[in-house]
N, C-alpha and C. Protein backbone atom coordinates (compact mmCIF):
# COMPACT_ATOMS: atom_id res chain seq x y z
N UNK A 1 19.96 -18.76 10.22
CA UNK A 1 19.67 -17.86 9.12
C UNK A 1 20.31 -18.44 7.86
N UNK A 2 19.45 -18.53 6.83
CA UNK A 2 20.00 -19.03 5.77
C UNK A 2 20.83 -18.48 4.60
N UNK A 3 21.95 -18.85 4.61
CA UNK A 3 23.04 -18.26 3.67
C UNK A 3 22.69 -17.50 2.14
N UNK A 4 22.63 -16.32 2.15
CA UNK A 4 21.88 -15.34 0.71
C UNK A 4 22.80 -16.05 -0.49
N UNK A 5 22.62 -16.53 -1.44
CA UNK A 5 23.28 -17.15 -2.25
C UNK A 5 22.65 -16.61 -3.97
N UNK A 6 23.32 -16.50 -4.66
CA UNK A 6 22.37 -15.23 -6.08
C UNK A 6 21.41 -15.79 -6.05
N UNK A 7 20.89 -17.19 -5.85
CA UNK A 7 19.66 -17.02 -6.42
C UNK A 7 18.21 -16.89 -5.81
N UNK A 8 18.96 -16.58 -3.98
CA UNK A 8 18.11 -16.09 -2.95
C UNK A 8 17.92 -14.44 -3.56
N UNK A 9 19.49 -14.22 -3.60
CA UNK A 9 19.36 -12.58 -3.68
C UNK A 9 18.70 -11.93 -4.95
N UNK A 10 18.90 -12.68 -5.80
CA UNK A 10 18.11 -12.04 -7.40
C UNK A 10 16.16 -12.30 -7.17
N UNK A 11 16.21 -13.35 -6.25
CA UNK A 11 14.58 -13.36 -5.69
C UNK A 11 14.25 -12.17 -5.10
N UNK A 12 14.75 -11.69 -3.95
CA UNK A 12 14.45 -11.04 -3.25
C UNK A 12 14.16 -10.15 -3.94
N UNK A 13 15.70 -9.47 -4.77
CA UNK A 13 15.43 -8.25 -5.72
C UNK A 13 14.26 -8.45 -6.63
N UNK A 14 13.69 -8.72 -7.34
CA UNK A 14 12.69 -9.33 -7.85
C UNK A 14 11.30 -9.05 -7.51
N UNK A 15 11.71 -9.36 -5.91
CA UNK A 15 10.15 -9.21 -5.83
C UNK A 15 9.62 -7.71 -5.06
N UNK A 16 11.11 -7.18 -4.85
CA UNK A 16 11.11 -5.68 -4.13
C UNK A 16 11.11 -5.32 -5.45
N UNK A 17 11.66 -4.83 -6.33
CA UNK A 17 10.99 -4.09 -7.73
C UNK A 17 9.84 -4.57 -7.73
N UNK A 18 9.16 -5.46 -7.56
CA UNK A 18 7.59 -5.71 -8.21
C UNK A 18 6.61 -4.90 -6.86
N UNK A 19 7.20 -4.98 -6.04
CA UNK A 19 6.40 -4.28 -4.78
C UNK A 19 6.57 -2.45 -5.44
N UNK A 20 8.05 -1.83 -5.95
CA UNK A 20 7.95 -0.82 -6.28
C UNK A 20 7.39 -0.29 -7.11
N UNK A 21 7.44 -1.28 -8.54
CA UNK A 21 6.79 -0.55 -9.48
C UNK A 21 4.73 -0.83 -8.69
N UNK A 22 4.37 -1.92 -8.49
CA UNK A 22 3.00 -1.64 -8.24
C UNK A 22 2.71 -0.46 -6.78
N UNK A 23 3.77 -0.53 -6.41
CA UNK A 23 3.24 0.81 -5.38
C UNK A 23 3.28 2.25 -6.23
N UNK A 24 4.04 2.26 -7.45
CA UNK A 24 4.35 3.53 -8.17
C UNK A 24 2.83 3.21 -9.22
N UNK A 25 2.27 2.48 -9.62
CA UNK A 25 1.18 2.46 -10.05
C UNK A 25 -0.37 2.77 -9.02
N UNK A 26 0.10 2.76 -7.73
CA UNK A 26 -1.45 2.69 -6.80
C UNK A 26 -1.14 4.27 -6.86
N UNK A 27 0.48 5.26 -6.61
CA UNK A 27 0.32 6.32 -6.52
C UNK A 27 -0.48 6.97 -7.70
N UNK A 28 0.21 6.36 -8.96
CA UNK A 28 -0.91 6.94 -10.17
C UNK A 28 -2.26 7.28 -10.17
N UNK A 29 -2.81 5.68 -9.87
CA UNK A 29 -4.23 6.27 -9.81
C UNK A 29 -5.08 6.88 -8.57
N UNK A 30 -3.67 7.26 -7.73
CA UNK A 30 -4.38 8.20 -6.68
C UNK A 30 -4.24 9.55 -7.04
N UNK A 31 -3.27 9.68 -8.21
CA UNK A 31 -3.38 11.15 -8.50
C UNK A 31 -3.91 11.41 -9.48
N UNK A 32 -4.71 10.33 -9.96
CA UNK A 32 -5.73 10.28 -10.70
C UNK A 32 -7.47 10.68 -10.23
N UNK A 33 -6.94 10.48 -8.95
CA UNK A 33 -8.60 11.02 -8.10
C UNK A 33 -9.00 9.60 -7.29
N UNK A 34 -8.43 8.57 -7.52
CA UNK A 34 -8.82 7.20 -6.72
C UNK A 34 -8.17 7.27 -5.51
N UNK A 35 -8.97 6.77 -3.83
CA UNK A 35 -8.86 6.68 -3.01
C UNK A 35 -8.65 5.40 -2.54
N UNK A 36 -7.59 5.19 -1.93
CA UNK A 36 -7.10 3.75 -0.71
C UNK A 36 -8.16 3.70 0.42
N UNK A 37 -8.40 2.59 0.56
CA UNK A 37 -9.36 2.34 1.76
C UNK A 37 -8.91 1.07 2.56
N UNK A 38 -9.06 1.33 3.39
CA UNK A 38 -8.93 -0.01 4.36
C UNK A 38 -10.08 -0.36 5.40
N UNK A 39 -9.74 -1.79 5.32
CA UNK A 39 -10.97 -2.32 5.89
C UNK A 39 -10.21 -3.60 6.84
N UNK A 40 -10.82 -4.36 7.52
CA UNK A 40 -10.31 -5.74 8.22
C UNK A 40 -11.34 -6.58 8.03
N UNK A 41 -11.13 -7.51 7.41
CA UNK A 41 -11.66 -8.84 6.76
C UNK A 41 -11.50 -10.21 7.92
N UNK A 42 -11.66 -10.77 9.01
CA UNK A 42 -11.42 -11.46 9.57
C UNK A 42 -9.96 -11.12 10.59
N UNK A 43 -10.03 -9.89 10.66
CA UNK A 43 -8.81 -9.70 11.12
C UNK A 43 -7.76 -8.75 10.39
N UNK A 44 -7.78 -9.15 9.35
CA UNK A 44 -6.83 -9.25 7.97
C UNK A 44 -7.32 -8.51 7.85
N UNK A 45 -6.04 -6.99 7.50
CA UNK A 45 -6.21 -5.77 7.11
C UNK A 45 -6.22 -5.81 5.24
N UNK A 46 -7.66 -5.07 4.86
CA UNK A 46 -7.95 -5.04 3.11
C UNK A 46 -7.38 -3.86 3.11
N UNK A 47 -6.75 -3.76 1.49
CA UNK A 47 -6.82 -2.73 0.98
C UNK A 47 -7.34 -2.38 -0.29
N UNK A 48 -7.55 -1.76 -0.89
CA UNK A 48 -8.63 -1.51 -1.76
C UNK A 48 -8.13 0.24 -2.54
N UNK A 49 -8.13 -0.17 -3.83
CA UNK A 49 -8.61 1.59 -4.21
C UNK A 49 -10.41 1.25 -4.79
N UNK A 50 -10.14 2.51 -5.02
CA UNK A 50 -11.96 3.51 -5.42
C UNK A 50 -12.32 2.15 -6.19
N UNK A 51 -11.21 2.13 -7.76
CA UNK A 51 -11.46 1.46 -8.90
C UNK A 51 -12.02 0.46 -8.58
N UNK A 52 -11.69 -0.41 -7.26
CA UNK A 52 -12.21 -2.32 -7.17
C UNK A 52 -10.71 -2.93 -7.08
N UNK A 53 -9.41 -2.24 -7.19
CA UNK A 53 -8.21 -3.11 -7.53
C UNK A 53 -7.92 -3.35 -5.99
N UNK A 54 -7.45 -4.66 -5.43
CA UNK A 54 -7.31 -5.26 -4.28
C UNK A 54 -5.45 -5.12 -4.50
N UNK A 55 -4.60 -4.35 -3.02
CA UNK A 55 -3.82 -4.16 -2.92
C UNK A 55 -3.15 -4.95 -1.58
N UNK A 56 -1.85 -5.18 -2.67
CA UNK A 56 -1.23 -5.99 -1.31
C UNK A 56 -0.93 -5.46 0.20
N UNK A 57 -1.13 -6.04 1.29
CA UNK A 57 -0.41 -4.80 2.41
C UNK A 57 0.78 -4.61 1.89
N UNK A 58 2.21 -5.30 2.25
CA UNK A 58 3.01 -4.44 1.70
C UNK A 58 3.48 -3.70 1.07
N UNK A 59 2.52 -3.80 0.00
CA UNK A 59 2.57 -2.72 -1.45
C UNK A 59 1.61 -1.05 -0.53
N UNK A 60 0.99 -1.64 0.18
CA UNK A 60 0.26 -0.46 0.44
C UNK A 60 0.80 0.15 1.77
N UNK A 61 1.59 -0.46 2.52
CA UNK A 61 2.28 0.32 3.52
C UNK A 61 3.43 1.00 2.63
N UNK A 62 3.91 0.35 1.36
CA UNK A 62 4.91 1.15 0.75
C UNK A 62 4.45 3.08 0.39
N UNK A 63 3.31 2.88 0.27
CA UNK A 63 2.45 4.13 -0.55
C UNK A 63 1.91 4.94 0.94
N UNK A 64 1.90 4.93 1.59
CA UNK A 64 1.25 5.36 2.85
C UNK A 64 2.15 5.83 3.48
N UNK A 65 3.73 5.33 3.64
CA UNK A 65 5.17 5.91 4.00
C UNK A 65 5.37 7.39 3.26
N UNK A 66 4.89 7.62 1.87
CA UNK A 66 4.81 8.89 1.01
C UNK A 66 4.36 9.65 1.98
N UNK A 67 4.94 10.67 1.44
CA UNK A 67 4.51 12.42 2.61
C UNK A 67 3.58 12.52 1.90
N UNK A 68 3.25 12.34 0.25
CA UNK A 68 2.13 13.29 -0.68
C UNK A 68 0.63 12.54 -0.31
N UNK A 69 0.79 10.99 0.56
CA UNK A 69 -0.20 10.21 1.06
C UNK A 69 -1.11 10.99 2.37
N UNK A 70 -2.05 11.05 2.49
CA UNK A 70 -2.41 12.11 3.24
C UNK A 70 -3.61 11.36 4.20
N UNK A 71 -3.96 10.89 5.43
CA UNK A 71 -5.62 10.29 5.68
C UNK A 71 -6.28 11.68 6.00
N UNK A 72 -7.87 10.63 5.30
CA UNK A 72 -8.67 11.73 5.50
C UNK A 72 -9.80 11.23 6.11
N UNK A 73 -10.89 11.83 6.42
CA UNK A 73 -11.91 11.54 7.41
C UNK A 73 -11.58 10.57 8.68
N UNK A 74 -12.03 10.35 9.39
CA UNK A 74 -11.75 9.46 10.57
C UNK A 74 -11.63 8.02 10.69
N UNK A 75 -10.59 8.12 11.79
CA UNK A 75 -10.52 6.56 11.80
C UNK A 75 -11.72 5.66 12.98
N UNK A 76 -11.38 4.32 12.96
CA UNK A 76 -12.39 3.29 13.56
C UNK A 76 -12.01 3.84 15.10
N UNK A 77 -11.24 3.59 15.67
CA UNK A 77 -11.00 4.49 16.76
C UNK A 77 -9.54 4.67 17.27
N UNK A 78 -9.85 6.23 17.97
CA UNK A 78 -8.66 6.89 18.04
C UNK A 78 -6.83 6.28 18.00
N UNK A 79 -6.22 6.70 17.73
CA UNK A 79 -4.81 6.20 17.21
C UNK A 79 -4.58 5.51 16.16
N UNK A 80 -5.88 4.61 15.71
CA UNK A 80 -5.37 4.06 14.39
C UNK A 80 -5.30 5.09 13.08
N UNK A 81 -4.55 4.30 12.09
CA UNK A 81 -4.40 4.99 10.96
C UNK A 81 -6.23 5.41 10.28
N UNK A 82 -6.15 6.39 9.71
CA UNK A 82 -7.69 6.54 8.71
C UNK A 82 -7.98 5.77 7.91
N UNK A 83 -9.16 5.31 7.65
CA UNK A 83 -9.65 4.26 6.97
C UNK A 83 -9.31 4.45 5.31
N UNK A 84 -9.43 5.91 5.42
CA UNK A 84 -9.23 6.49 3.67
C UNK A 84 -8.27 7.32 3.51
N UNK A 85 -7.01 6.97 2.27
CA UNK A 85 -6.06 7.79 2.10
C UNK A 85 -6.16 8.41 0.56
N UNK A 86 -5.55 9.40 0.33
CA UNK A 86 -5.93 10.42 -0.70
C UNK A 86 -4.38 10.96 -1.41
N UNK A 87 -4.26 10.96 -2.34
CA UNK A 87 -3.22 11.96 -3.00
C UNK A 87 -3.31 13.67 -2.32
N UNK A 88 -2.59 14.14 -2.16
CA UNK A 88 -2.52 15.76 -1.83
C UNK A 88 -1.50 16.33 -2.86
N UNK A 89 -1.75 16.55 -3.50
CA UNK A 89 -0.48 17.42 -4.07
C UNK A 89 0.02 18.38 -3.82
């Protein structure tokens, strides 16, 4: 394991604020009325809002951890997560 040294650790931090603030922007425009969707692309789980904006997974498992994140209609089959997630307020 490689020794955290500042300028590992100011990376890291870095790129976890950039994961926060764009996960605090996907919540926006879900409470704006735009819906998360997911799809699998070769495997590779998409994410997607309404708008067309392509979301990172980790940015989008960040937003899906939210209680106010809600799935709705059904999933591909039983146990997985719903294909479409929604703001609830």
């Amino acid at each position: 394991m490689p020794v955290p040294t500042p300028k590992r650790l100011r990376s890291r931090a870095r790129r976890l604020d950039r994961r926060i603030r764009n996960a605090e922007t996907v919540v926006t425009a879900m409470k704006r009325g735009a819906a998360l969707h997911l799809e699998y692309v070769f495997g590779s789980p998409v994410f997607m809002l309404t708008d067309g904006r392509r979301i990172e997974p980790a940015v989008a498992k960040a937003v899906i951890a939210r209680p106010e994140i809600i799935g709705v209609g059904a999933a591909l089959f039983q146990g997985m997560r719903p294909q479409t997630l929604r703001y609830a307020s």
